[in-house]
Protein backbone atom coordinates (compact mmCIF):
# COMPACT_ATOMS: atom_id res chain seq x y z
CA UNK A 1 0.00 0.00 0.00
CA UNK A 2 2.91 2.41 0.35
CA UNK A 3 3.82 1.71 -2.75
CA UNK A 4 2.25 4.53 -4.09
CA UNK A 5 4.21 6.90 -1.28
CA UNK A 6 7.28 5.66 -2.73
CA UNK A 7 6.21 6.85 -6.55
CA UNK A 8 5.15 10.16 -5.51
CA UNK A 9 9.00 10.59 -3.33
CA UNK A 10 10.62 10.11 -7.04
CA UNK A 11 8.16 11.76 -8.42
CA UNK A 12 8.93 14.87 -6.70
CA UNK A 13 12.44 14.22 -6.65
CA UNK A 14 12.88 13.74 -10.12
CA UNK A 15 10.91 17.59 -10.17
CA UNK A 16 13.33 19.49 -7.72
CA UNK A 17 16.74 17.85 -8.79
CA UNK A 18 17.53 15.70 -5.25
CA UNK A 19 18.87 12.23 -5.64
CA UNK A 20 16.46 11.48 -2.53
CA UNK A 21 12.76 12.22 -1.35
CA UNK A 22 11.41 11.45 1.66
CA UNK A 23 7.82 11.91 2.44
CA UNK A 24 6.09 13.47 5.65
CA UNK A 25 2.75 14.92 7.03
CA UNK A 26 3.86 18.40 7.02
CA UNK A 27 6.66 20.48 6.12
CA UNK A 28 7.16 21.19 9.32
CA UNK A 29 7.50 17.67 10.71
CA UNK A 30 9.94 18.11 7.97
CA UNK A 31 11.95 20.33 9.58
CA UNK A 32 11.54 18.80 13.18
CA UNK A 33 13.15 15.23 11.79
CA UNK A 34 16.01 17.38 9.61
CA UNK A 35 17.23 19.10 13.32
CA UNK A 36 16.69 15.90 14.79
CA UNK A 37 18.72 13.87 12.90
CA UNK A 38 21.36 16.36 12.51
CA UNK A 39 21.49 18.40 16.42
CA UNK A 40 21.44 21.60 15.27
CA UNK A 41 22.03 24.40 18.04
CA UNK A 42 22.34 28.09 18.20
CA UNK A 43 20.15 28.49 15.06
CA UNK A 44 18.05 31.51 13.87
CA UNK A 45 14.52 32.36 13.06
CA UNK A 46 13.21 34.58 10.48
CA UNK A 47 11.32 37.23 11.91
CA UNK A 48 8.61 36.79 8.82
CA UNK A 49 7.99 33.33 8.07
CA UNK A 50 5.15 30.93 9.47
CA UNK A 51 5.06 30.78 13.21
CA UNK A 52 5.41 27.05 13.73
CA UNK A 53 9.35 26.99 12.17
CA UNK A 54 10.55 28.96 15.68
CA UNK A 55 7.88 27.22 17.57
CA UNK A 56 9.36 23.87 16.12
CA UNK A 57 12.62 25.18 17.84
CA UNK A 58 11.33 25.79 21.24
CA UNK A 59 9.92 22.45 21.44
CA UNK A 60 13.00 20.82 20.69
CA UNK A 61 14.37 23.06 23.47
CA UNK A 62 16.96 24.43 20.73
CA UNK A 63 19.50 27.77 21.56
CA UNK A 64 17.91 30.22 18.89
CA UNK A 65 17.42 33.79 17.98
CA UNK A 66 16.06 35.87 15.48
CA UNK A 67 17.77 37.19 12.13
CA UNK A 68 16.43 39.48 9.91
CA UNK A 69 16.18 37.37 6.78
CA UNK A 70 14.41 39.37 3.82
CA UNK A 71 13.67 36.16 1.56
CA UNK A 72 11.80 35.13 -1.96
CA UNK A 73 10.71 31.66 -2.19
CA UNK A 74 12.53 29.75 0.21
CA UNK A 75 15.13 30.47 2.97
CA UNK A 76 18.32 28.47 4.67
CA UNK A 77 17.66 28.35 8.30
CA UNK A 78 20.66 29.99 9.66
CA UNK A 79 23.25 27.62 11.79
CA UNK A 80 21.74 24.90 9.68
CA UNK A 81 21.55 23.47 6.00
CA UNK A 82 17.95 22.73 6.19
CA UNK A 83 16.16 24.58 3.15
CA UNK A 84 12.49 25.90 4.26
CA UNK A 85 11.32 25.83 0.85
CA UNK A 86 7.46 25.30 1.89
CA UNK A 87 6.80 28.54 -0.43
CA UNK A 88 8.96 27.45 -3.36
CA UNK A 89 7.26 25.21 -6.20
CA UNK A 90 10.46 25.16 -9.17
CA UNK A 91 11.69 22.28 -11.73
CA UNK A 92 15.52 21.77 -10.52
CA UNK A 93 16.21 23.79 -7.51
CA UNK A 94 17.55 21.64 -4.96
CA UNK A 95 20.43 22.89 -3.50
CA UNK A 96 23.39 20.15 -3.08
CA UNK A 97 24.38 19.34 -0.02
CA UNK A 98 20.55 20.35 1.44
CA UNK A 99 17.86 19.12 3.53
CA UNK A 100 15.38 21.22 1.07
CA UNK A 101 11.92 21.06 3.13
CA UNK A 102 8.59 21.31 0.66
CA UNK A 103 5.03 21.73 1.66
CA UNK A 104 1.83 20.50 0.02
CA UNK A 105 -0.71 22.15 2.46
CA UNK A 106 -3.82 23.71 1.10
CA UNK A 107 -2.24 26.69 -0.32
CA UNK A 108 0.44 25.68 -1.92
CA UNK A 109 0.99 25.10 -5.34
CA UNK A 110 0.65 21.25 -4.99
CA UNK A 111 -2.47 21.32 -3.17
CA UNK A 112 -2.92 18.37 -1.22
CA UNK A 113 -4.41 19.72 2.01
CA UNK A 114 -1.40 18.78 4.18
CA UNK A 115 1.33 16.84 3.60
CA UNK A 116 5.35 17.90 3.43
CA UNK A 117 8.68 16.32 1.97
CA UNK A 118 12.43 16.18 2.68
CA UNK A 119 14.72 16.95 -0.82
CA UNK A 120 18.57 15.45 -0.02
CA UNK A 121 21.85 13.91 -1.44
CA UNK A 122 22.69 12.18 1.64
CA UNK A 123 21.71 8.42 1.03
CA UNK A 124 22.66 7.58 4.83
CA UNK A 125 20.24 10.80 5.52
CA UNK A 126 17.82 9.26 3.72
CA UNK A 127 17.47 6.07 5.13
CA UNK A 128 17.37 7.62 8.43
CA UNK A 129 15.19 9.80 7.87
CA UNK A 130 12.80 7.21 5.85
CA UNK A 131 12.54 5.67 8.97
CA UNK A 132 12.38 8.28 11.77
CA UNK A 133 9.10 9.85 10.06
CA UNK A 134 7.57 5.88 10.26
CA UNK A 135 7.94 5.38 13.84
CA UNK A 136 11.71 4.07 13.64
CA UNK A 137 10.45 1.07 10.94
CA UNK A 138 11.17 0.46 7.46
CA UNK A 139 7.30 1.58 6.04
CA UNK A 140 7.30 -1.11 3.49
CA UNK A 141 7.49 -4.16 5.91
CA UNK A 142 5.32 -5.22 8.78
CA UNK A 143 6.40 -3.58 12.28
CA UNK A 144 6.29 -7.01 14.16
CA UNK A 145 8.75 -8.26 11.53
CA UNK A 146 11.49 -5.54 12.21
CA UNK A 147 13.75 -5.02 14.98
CA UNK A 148 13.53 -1.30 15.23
CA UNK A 149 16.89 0.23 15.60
CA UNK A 150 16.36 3.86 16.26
CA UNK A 151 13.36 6.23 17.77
CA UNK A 152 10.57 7.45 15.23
CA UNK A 153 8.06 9.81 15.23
CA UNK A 154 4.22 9.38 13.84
CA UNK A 155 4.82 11.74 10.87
CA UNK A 156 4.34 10.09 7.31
CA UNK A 157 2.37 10.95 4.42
CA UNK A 158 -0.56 8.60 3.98
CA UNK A 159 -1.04 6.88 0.69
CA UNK A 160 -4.10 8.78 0.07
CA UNK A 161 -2.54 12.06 0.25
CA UNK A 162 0.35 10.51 -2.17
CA UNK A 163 -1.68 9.00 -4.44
CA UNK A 164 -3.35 12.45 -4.50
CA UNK A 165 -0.09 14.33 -5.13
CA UNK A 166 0.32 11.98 -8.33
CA UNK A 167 -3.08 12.56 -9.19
CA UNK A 168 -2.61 16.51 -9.45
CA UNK A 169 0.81 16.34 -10.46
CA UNK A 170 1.16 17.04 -14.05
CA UNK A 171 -1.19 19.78 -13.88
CA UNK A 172 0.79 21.53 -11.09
CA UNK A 173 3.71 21.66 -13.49
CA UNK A 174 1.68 23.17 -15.91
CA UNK A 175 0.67 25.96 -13.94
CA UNK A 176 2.37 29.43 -12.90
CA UNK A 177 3.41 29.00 -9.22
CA UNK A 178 2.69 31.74 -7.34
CA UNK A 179 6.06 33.39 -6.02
CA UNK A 180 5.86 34.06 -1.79
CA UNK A 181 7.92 37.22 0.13
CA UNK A 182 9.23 37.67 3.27
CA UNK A 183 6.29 40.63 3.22
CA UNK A 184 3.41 38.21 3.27
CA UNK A 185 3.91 37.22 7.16
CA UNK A 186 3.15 38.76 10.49
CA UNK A 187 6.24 39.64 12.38
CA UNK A 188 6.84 37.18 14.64
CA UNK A 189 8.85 39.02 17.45
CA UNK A 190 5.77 40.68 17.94
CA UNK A 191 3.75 37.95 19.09
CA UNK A 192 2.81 37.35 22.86
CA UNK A 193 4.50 33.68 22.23
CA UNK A 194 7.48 34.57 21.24
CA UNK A 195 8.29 37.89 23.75
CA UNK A 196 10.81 35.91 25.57
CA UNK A 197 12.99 34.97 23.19
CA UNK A 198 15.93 37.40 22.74
């Protein structure tokens, strides 16, 4: 049954330009397995960008800070290489040597209602990754049958939403993607949430 996940990973790997694709629930779980798996620390926020990235941050109990990032399309979260590139829908622009993060939530170009995806060149990454988002286990073989070697999280893309992505595919790449600012967010700093951090 994940069979279909596993089409719509190349699928949109083959689009961006990454060797590697792996499939999540939301960009932002995206994000959460990338500093995970990599123990990122002393890391910055932009002050404009969608409030769960810095609240992503807090609850990993991360050192960050703001920067004043004026960005088009995507962003490099500063002290990292991770790629929030929720905004960005363009054939071949994966940045080598990136954990490029992509959304498919209801506004986004690939309209899928929620869903998210990790871009990368790391093979090891990958693997890792593949299974951290699955609870720790390989998806395409029964739990019981696996000795699960490291902790996961409850964070992959269903088949439905997948299949859905191949569904609307083709006519995403036929159509003019919208192209996101900086300017379309709230300032964050301001927020009653976030007047503690520094």
């Amino acid at each position: 049954m994940f069979n279909v996940v596993s089409d719509f990973e190349c699928m949109v790997a083959d689009y961006f330009g990454a060797p590697y694709a792996v499939a999540t629930d939301s960009c932002t779980h995206a994000i959460e397995l990338c500093l995970r798996l990599k123990n990122f620390d002393n890391i910055k926020s932009p002050e404009y960008t969608y409030l769960s990235v810095p609240m992503t941050f807090s609850k990993l109990n991360l050192h960050w800070e703001w920067a004043d990032i004026k960005w088009q399309e995507n962003y490099t979260i500063p002290g990292t290489n991770i790629i929030d590139a929720a905004t960005q829908w363009k054939e071949n622009s994966y940045t080598p040597g990136s954990f490029t993060c992509v959304s498919f939530q209801n506004q986004k170009h690939l309209s899928l209602g929620r869903g998210g995806m990790i871009l990368t060149d790391n093979k090891h990454d990958f693997k890792i990754l593949s299974k951290m988002r699955y609870d720790g286990r390989d998806i395409m073989t029964p739990w019981r049958e696996q000795n699960i070697s490291c902790i996961g999280y409850h964070y992959y893309m269903t088949p439905e939403t997948a299949q859905k992505g191949l569904d609307q595919f083709a006519n995403a790449c036929r159509k003019t993607p919208k192209i996101w600012n900086w300017h379309e967010y709230v300032y964050l700093p301001d927020l009653e949430v976030f007047k503690n951090v520094s």
